[in-house]
C-alpha atoms as a PDB file:
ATOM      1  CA  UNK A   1      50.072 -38.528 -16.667  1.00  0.00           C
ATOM      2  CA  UNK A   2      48.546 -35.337 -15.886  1.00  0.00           C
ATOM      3  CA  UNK A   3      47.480 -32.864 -18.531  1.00  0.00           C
ATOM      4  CA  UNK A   4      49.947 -30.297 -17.405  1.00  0.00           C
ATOM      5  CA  UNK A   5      52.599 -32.459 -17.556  1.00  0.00           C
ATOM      6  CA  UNK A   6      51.687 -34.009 -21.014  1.00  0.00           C
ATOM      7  CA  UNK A   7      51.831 -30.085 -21.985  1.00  0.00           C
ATOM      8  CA  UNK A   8      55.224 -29.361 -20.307  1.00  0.00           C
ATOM      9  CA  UNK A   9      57.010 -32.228 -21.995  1.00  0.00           C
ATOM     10  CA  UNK A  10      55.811 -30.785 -24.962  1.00  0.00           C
ATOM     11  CA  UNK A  11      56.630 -27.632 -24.468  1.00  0.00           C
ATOM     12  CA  UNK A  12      60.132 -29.049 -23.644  1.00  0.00           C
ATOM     13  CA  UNK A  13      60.344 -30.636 -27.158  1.00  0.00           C
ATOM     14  CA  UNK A  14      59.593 -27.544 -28.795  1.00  0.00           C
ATOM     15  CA  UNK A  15      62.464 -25.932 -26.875  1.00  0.00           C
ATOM     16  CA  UNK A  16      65.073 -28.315 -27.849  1.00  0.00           C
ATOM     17  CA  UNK A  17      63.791 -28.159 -31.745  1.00  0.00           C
ATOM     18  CA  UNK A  18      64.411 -24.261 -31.874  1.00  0.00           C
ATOM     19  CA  UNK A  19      67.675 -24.584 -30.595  1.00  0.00           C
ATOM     20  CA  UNK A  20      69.558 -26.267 -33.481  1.00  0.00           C
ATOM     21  CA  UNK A  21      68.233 -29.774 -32.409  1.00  0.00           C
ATOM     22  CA  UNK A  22      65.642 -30.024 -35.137  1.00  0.00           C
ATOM     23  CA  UNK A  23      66.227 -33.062 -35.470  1.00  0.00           C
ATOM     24  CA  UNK A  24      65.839 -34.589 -32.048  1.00  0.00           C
ATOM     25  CA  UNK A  25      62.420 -33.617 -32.032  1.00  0.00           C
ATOM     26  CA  UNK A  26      61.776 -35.071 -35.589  1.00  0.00           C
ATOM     27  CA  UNK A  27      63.841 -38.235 -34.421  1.00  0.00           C
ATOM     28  CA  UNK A  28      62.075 -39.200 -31.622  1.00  0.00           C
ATOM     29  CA  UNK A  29      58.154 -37.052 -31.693  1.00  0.00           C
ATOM     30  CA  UNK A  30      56.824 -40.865 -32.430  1.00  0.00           C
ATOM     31  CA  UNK A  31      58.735 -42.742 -29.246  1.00  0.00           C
ATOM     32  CA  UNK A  32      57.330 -39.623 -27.093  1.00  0.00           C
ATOM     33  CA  UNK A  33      53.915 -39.866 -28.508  1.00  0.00           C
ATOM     34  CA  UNK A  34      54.044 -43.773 -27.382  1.00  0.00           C
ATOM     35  CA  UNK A  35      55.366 -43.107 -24.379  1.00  0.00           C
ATOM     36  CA  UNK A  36      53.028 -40.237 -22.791  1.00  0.00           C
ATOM     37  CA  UNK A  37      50.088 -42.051 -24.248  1.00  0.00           C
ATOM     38  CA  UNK A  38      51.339 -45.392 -22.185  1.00  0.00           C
ATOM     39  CA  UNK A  39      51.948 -42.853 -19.495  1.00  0.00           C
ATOM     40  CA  UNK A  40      49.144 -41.226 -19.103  1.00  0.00           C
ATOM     41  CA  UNK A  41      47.458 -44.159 -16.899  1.00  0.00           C
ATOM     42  CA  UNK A  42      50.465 -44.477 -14.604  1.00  0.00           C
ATOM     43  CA  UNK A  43      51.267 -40.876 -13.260  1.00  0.00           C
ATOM     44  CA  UNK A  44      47.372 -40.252 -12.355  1.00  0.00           C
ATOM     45  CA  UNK A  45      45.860 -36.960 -12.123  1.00  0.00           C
ATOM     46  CA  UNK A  46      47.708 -33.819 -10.909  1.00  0.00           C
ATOM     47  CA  UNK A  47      46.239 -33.607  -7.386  1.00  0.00           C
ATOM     48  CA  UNK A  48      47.098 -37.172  -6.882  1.00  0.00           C
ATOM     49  CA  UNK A  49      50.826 -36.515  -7.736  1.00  0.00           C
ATOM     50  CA  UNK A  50      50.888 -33.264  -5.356  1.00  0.00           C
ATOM     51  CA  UNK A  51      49.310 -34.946  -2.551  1.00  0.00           C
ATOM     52  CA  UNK A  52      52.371 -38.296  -2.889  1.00  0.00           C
ATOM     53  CA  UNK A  53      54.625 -34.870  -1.689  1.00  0.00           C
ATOM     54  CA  UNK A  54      52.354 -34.367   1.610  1.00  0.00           C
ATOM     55  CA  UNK A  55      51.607 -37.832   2.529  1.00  0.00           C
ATOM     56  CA  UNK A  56      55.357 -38.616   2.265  1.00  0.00           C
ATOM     57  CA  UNK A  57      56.424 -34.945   4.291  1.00  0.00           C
ATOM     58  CA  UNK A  58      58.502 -35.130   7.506  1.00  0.00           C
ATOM     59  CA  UNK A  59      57.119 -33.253  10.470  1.00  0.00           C
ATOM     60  CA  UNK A  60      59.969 -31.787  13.144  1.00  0.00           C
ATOM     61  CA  UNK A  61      58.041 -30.985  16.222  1.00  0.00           C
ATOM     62  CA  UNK A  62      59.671 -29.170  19.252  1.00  0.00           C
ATOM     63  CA  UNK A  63      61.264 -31.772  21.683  1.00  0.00           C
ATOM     64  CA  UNK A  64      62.265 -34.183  19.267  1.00  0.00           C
ATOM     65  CA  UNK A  65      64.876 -34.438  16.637  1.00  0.00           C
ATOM     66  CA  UNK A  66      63.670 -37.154  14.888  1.00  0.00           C
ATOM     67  CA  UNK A  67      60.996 -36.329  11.903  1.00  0.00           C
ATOM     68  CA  UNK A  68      57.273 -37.806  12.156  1.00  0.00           C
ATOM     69  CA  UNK A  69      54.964 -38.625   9.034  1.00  0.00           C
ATOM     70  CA  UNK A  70      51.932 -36.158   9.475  1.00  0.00           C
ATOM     71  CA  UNK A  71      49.346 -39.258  10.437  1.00  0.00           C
ATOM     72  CA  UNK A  72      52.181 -40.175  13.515  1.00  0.00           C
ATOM     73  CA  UNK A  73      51.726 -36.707  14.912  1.00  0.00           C
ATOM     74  CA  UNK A  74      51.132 -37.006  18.571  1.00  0.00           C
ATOM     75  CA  UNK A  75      48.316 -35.106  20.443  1.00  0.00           C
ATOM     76  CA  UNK A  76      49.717 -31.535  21.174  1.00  0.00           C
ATOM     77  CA  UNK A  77      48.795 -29.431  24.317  1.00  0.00           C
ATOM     78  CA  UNK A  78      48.478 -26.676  22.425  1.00  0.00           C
ATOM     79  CA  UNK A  79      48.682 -25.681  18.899  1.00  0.00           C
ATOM     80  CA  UNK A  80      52.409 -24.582  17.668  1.00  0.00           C
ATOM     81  CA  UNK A  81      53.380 -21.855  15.165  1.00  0.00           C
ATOM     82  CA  UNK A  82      54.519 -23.675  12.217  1.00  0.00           C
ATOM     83  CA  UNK A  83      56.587 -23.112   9.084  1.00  0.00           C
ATOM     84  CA  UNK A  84      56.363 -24.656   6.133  1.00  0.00           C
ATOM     85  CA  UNK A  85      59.821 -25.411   4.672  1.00  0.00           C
ATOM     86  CA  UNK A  86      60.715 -26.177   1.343  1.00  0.00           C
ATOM     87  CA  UNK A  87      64.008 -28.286   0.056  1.00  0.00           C
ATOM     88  CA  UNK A  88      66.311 -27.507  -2.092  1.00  0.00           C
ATOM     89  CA  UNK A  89      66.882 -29.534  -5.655  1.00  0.00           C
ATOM     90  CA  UNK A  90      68.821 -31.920  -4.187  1.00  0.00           C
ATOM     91  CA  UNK A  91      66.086 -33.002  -1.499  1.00  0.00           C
ATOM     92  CA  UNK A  92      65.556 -33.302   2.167  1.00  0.00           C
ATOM     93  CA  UNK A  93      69.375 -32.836   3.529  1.00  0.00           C
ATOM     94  CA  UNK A  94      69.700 -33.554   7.220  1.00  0.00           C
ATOM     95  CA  UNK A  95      72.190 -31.540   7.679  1.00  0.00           C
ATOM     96  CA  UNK A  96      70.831 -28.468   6.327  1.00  0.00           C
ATOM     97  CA  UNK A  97      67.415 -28.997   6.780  1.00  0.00           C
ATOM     98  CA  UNK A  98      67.360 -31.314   9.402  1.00  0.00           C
ATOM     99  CA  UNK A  99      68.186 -31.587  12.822  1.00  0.00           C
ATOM    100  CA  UNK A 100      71.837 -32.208  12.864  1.00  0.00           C
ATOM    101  CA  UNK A 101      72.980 -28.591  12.537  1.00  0.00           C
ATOM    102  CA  UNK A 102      69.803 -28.360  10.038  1.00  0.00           C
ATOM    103  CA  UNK A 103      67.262 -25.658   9.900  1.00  0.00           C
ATOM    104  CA  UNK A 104      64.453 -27.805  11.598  1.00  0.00           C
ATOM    105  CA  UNK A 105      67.155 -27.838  14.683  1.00  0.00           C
ATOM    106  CA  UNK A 106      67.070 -24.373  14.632  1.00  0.00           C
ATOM    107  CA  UNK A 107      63.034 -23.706  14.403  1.00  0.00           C
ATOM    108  CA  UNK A 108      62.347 -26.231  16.649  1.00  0.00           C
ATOM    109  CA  UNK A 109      64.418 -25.386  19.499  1.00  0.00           C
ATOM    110  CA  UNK A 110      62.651 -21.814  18.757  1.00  0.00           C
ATOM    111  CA  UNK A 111      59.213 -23.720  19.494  1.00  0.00           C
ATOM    112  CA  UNK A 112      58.128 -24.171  15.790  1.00  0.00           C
ATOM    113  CA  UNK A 113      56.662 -27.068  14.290  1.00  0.00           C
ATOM    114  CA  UNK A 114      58.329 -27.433  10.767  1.00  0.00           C
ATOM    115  CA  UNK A 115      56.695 -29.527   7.473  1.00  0.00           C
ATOM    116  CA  UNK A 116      58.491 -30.393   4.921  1.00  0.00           C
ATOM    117  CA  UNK A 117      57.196 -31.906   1.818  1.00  0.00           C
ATOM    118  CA  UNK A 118      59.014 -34.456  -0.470  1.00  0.00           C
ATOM    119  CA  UNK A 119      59.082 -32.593  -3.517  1.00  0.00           C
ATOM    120  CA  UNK A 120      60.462 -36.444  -5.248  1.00  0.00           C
ATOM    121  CA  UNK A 121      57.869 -38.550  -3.715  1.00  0.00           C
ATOM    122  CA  UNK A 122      55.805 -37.414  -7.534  1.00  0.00           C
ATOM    123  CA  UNK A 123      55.934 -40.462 -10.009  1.00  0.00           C
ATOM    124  CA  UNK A 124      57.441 -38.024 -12.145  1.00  0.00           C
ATOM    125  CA  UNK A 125      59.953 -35.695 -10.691  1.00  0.00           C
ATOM    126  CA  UNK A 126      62.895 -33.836 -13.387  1.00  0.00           C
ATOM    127  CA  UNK A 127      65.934 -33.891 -11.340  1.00  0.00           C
ATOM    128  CA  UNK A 128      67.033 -30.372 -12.690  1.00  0.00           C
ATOM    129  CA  UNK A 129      70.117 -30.112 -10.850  1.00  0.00           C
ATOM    130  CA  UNK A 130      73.877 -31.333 -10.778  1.00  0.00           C
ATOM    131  CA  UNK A 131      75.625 -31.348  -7.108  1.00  0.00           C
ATOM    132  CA  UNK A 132      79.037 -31.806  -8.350  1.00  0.00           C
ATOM    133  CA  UNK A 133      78.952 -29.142 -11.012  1.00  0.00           C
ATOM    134  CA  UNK A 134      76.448 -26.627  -9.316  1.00  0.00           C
ATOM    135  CA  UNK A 135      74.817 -27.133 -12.920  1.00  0.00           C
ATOM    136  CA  UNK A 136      70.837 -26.461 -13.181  1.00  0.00           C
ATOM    137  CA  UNK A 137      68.943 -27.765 -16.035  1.00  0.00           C
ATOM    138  CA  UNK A 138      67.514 -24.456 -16.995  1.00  0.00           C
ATOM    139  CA  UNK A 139      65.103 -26.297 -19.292  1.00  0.00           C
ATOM    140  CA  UNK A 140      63.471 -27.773 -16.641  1.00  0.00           C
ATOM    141  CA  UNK A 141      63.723 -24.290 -14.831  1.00  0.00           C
ATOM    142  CA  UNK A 142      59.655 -23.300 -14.856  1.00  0.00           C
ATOM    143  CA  UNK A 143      58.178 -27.111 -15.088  1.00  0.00           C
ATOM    144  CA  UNK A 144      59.677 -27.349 -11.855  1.00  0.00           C
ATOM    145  CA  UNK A 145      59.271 -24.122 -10.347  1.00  0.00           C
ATOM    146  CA  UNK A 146      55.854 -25.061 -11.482  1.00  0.00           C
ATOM    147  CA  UNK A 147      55.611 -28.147  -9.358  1.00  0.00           C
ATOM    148  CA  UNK A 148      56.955 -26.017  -6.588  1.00  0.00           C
ATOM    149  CA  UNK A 149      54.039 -23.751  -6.860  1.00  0.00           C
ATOM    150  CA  UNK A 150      51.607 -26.442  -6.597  1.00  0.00           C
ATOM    151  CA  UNK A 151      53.300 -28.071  -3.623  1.00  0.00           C
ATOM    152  CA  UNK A 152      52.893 -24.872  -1.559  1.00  0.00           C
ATOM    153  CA  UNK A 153      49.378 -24.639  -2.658  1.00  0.00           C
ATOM    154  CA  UNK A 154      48.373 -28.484  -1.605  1.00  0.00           C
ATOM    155  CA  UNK A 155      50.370 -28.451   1.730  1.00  0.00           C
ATOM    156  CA  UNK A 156      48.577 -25.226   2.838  1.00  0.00           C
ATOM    157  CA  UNK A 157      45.128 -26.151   2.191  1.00  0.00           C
ATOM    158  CA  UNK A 158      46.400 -29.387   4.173  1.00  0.00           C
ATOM    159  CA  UNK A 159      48.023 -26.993   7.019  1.00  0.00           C
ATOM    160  CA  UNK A 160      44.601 -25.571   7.322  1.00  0.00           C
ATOM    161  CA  UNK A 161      42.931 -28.882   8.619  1.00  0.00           C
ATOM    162  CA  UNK A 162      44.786 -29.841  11.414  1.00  0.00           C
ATOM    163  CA  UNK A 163      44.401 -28.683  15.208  1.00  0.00           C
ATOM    164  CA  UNK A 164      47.744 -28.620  16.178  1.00  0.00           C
ATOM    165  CA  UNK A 165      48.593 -26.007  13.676  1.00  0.00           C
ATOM    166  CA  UNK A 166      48.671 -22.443  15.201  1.00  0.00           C
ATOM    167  CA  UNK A 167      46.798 -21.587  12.235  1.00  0.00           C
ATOM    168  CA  UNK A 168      47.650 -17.484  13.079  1.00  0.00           C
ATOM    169  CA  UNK A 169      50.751 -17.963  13.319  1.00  0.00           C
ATOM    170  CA  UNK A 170      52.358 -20.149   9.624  1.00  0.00           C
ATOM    171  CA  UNK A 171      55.569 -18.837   7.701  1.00  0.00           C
ATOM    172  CA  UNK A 172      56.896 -20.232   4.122  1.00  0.00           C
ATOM    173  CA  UNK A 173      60.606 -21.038   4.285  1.00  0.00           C
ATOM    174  CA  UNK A 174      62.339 -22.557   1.361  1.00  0.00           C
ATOM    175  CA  UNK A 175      66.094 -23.029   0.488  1.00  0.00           C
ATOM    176  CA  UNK A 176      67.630 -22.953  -2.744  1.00  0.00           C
ATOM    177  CA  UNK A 177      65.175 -24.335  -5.544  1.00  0.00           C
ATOM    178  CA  UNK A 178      63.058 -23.966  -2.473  1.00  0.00           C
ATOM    179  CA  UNK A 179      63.838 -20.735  -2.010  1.00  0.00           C
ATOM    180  CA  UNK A 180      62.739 -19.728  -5.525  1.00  0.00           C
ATOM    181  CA  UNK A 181      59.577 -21.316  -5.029  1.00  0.00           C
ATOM    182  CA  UNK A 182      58.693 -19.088  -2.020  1.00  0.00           C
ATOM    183  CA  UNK A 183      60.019 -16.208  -3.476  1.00  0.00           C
ATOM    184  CA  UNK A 184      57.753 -16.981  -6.329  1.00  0.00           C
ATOM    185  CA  UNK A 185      54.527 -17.307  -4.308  1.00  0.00           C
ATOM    186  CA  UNK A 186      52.144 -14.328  -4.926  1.00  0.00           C
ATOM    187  CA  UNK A 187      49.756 -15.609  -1.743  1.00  0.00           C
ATOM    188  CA  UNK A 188      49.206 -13.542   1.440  1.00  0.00           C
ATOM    189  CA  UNK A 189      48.330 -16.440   3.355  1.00  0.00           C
ATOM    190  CA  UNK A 190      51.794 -16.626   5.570  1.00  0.00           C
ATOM    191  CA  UNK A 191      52.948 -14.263   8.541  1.00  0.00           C
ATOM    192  CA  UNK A 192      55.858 -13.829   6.778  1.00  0.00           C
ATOM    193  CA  UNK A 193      58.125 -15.696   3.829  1.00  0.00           C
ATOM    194  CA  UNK A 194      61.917 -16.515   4.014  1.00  0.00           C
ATOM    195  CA  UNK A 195      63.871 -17.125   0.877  1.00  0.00           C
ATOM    196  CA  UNK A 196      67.014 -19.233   1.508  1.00  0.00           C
ATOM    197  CA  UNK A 197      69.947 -19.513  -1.284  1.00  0.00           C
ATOM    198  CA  UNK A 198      68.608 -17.947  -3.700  1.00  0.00           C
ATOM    199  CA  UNK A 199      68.852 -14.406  -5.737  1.00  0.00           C
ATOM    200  CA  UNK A 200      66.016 -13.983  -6.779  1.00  0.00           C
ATOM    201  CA  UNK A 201      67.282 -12.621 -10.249  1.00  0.00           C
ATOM    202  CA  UNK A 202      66.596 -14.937 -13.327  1.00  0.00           C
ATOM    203  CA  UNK A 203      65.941 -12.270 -16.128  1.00  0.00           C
ATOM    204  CA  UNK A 204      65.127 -15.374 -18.829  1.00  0.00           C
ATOM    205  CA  UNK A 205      62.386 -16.741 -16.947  1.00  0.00           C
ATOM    206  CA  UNK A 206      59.757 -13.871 -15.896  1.00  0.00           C
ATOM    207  CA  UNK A 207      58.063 -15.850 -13.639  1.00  0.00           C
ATOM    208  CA  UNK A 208      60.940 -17.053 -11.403  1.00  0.00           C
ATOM    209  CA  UNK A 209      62.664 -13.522 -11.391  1.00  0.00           C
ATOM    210  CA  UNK A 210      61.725 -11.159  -8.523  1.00  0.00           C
ATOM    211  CA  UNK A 211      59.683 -11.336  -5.467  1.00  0.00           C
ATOM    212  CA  UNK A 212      55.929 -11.956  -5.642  1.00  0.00           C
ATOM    213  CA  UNK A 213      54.908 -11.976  -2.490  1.00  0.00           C
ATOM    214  CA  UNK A 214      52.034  -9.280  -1.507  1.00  0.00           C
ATOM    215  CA  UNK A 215      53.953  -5.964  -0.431  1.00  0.00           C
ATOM    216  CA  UNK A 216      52.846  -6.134   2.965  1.00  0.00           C
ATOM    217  CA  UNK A 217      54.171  -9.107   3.395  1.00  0.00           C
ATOM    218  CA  UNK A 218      56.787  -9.395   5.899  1.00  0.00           C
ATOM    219  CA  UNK A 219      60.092 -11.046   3.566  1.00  0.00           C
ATOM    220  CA  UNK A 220      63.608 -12.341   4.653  1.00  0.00           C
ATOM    221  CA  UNK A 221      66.241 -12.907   1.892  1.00  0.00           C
ATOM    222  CA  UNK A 222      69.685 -14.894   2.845  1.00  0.00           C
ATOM    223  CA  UNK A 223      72.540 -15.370   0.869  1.00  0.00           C
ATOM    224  CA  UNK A 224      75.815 -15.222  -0.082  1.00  0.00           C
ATOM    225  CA  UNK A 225      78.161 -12.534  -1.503  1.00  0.00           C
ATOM    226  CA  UNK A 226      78.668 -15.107  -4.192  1.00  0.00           C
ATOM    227  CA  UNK A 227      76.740 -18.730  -4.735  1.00  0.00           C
ATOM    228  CA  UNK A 228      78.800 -21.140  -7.206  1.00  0.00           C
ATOM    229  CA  UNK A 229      75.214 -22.182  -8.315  1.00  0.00           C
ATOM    230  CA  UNK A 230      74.340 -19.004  -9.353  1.00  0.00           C
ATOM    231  CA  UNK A 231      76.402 -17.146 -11.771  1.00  0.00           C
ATOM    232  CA  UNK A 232      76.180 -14.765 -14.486  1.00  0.00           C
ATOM    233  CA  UNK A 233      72.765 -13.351 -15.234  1.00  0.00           C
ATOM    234  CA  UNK A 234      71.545 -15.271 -12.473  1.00  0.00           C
ATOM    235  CA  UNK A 235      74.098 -13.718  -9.863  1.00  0.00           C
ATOM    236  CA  UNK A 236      72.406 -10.708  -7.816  1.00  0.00           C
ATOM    237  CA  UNK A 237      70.647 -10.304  -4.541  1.00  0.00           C
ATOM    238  CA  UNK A 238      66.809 -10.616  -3.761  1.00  0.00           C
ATOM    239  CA  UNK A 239      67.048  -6.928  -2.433  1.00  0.00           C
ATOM    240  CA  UNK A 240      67.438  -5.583  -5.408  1.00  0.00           C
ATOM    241  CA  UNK A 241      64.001  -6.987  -6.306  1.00  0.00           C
ATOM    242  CA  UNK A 242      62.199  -5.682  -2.694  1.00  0.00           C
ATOM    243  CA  UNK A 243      60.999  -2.673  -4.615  1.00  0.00           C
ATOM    244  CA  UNK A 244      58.827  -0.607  -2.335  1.00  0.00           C
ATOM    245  CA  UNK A 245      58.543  -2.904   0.341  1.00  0.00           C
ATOM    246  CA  UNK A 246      59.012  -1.582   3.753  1.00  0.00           C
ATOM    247  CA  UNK A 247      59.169  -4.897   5.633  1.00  0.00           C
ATOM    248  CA  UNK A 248      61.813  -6.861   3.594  1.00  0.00           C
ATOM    249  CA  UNK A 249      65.494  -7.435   5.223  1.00  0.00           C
ATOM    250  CA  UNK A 250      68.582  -9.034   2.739  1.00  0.00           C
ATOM    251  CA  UNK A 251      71.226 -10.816   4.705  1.00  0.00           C
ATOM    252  CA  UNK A 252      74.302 -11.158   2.362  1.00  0.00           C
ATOM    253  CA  UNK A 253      77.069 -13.714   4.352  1.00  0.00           C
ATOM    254  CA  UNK A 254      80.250 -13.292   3.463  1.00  0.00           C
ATOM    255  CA  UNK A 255      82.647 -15.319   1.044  1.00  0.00           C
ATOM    256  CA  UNK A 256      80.924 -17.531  -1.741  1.00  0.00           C
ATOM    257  CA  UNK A 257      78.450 -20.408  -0.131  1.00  0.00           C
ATOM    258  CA  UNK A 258      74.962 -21.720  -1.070  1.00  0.00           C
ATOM    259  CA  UNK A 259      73.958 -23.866   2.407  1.00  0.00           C
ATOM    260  CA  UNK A 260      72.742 -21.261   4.774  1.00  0.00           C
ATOM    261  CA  UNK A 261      72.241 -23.450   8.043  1.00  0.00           C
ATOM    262  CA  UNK A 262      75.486 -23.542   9.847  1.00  0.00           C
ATOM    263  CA  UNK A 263      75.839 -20.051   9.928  1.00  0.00           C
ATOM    264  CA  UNK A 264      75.056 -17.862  13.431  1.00  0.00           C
ATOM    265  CA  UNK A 265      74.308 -14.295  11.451  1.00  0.00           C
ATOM    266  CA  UNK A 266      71.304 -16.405   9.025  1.00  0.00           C
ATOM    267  CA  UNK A 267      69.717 -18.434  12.272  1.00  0.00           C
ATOM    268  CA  UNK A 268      69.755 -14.600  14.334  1.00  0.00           C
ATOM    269  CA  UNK A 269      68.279 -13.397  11.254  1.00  0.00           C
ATOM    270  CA  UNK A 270      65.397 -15.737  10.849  1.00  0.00           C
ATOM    271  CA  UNK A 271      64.935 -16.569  14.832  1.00  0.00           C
ATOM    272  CA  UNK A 272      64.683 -12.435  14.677  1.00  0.00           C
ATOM    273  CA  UNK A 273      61.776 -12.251  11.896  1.00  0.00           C
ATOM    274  CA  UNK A 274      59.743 -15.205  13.110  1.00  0.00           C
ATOM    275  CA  UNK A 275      59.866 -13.582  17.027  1.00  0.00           C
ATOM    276  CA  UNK A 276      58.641 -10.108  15.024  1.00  0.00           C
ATOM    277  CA  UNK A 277      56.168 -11.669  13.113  1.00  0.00           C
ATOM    278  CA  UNK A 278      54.610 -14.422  15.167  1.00  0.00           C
ATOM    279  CA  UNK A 279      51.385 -13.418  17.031  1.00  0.00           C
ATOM    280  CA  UNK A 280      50.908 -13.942  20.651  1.00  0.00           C
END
């Protein structure tokens, strides 16, 4: 198991003691110790773990609407501007981020290659979230956000290898837990970043609250008036986070919603930003 996750399910531990569950932690600190030391030779190192989530990512190329692993690529003409698209908790939805009705529908038909990696093709993989209760294990919150971070990290130093990558011309796009993670990344690496179903507002957890994108970074926020996954200190709207930035748009749909997709105004939006932002 990697180092930084050894650390994290510690860290989780130490959580759960301070708050009233003393003695969970003394209960069970020996079954834990067992188990990360039998562990430790199973999960492998962290690059190994990051790299399951690009060998395993689905590739939506224009033309097609049925995904390709990245080795199954076929040889391109010509390189394509490509976006780099990031699932929500629940995973890869076909749906929403697919090609029936989906977001790679949408980018593709634009003449965008999309990549999406499997976030849960990791050995170990929290499943922080709830579908039928919109409940997030906030616990799990960073460790994952974490993960996120690294994902976006691997797949881009990936992106920059292959030849049919219009390597001017990449975006971030994430939706949901997704969508934190890009609104998390601090890199200037993309044309532009597009944060899907998410707020951007989680004043317990520094690191996920905001945008940290480089100012002159071109940024596209979507949500709802109201998300049933995101309530109380977590309800808000990325714009209010945009701070001096003179290339960041919010797009608030009405009503109360989460999946972003199916809606005309959010595919305008984003077909708008990548036509403003891709170079030709």
């Amino acid at each position: 198991m990697p180092e930084a996750t050894l650390d994290a399910l510690t860290r989780r531990l130490d959580r759960l003691d301070r708050q009233n569950h003393g003695w969970f932690g003394s209960a069970v600190v020996g079954v834990v110790t067992v188990f990360l030391v039998a562990s430790a030779s199973v999960a492998g190192n962290g690059t190994a773990e990051v790299a399951r989530t690009w060998e395993d990512a689905r590739v939506f190329l224009p033309g097609s609407a049925v995904p390709v692993k990245l080795p199954k690529v076929p040889a391109l003409d010509h390189p394509l501007p490509t976006v780099l698209y990031l699932t929500g908790c629940t995973g890869f939805d076909y749906s929403h981020d697919g090609t029936m009705g989906g977001w790679a529908q949408t980018l593709t038909a634009a003449g965008y290659a999309v990549v999406m990696p499997t976030s849960y093709a990791r050995e170990y993989r929290p499943h922080a979230c709830d579908q039928p209760t919109y409940a997030y294990t906030l616990g799990l919150a960073v460790e994952v956000s974490d993960m996120r971070q690294e994902e976006i990290k691997y797949a881009l130093t990936q992106l920059r290898t292959l030849s049919w990558v219009d390597q001017r011309n990449l975006f971030l796009m994430g939706h949901s837990e997704g969508g934190a993670a890009v609104a998390r990344w601090g890199g200037g690496e993309f044309n532009g970043h597009i944060i899907s179903g998410w707020t951007c507002t989680a004043p317990p957890y520094p690191s996920l609250d905001g945008v940290q994108a480089p100012t002159a970074t071109p940024v596209l926020a979507i949500a709802f008036e109201s998300d049933p996954w995101f309530r109380g200190q977590f309800a808000g709207s990325c714009s209010s986070r945009f701070g001096t930035r003179k290339d960041a748009r919010q797009v608030t749909l009405p009503g109360s919603g989460h999946n972003t997709a199916s809606y005309a105004e959010a595919r305008t939006a984003v077909l708008q930003f990548l036509r403003d932002h891709t170079v030709r």
